[in-house]
C-alpha atoms as a PDB file:
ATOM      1  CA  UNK A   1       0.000   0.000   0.000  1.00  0.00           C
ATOM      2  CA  UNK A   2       3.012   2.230   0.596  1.00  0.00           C
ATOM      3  CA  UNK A   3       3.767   2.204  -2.844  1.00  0.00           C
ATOM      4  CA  UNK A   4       0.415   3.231  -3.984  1.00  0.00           C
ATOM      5  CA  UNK A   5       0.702   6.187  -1.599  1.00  0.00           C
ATOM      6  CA  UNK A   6      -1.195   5.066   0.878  1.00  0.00           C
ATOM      7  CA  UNK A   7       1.515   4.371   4.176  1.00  0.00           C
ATOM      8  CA  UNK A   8       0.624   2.955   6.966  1.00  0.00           C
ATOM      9  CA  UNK A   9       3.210   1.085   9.198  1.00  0.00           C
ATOM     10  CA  UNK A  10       4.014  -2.603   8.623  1.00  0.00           C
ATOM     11  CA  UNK A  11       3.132  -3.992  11.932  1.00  0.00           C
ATOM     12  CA  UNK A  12       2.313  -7.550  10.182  1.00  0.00           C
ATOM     13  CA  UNK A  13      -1.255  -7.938  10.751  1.00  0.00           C
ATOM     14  CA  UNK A  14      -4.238  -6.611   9.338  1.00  0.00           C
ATOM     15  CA  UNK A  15      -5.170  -3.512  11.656  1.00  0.00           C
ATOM     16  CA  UNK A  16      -7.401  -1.029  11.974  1.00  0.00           C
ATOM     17  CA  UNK A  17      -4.982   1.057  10.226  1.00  0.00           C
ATOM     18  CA  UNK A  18      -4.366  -1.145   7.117  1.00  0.00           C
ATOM     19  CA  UNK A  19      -8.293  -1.602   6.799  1.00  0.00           C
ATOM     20  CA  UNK A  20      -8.771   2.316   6.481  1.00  0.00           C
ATOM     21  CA  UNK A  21      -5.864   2.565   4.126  1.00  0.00           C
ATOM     22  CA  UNK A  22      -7.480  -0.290   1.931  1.00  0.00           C
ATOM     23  CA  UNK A  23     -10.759   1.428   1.578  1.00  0.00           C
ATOM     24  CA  UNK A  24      -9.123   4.361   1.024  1.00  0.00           C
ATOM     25  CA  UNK A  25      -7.392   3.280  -1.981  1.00  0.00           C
ATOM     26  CA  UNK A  26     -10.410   1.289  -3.129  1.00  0.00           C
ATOM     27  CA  UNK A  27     -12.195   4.457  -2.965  1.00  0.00           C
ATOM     28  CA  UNK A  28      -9.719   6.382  -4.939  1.00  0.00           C
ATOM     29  CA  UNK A  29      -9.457   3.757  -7.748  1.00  0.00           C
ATOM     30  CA  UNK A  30     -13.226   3.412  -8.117  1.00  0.00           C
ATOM     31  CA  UNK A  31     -13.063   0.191  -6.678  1.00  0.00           C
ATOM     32  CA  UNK A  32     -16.116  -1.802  -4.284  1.00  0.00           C
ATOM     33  CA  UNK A  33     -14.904  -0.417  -1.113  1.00  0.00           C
ATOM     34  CA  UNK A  34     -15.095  -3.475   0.863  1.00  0.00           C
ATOM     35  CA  UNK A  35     -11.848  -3.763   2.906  1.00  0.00           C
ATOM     36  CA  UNK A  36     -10.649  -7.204   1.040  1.00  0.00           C
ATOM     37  CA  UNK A  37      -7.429  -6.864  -0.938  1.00  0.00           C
ATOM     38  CA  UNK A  38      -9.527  -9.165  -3.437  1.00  0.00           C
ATOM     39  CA  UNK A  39      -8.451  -9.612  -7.526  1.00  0.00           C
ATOM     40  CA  UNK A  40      -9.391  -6.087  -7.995  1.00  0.00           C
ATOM     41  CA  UNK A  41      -7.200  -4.745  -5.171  1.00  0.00           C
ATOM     42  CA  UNK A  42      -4.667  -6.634  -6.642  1.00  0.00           C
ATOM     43  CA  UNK A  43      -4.210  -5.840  -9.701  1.00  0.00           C
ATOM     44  CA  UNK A  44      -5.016  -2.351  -9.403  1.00  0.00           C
ATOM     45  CA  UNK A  45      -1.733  -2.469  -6.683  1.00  0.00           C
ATOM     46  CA  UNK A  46      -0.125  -4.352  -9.829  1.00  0.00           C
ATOM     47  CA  UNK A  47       0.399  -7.541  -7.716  1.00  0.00           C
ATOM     48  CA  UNK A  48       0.094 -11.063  -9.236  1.00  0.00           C
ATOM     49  CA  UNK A  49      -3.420 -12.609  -8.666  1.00  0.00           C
END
């Protein structure tokens, strides 16, 4: 998410933190905003699926 310009600190678990930066990057790619780094997540991130 860091690279995508959304930071949040790498604590190794799936916070409260990392939830709000997930939706907020869902939001900002158009995304459903559902919290889930899902296919879509992914490859908007550029990650494999």
């Amino acid at each position: 998410m860091g690279l995508a310009g959304f930071a949040t600190a790498a604590t190794g678990s799936f916070d409260a933190a990392t939830d709000t930066q997930v939706r907020a990057f869902q939001t900002a790619q158009d995304l459903v905003v559902d919290g889930i780094v899902g296919a879509g997540s992914r490859r908007a991130l550029g990650l494999p699926l």
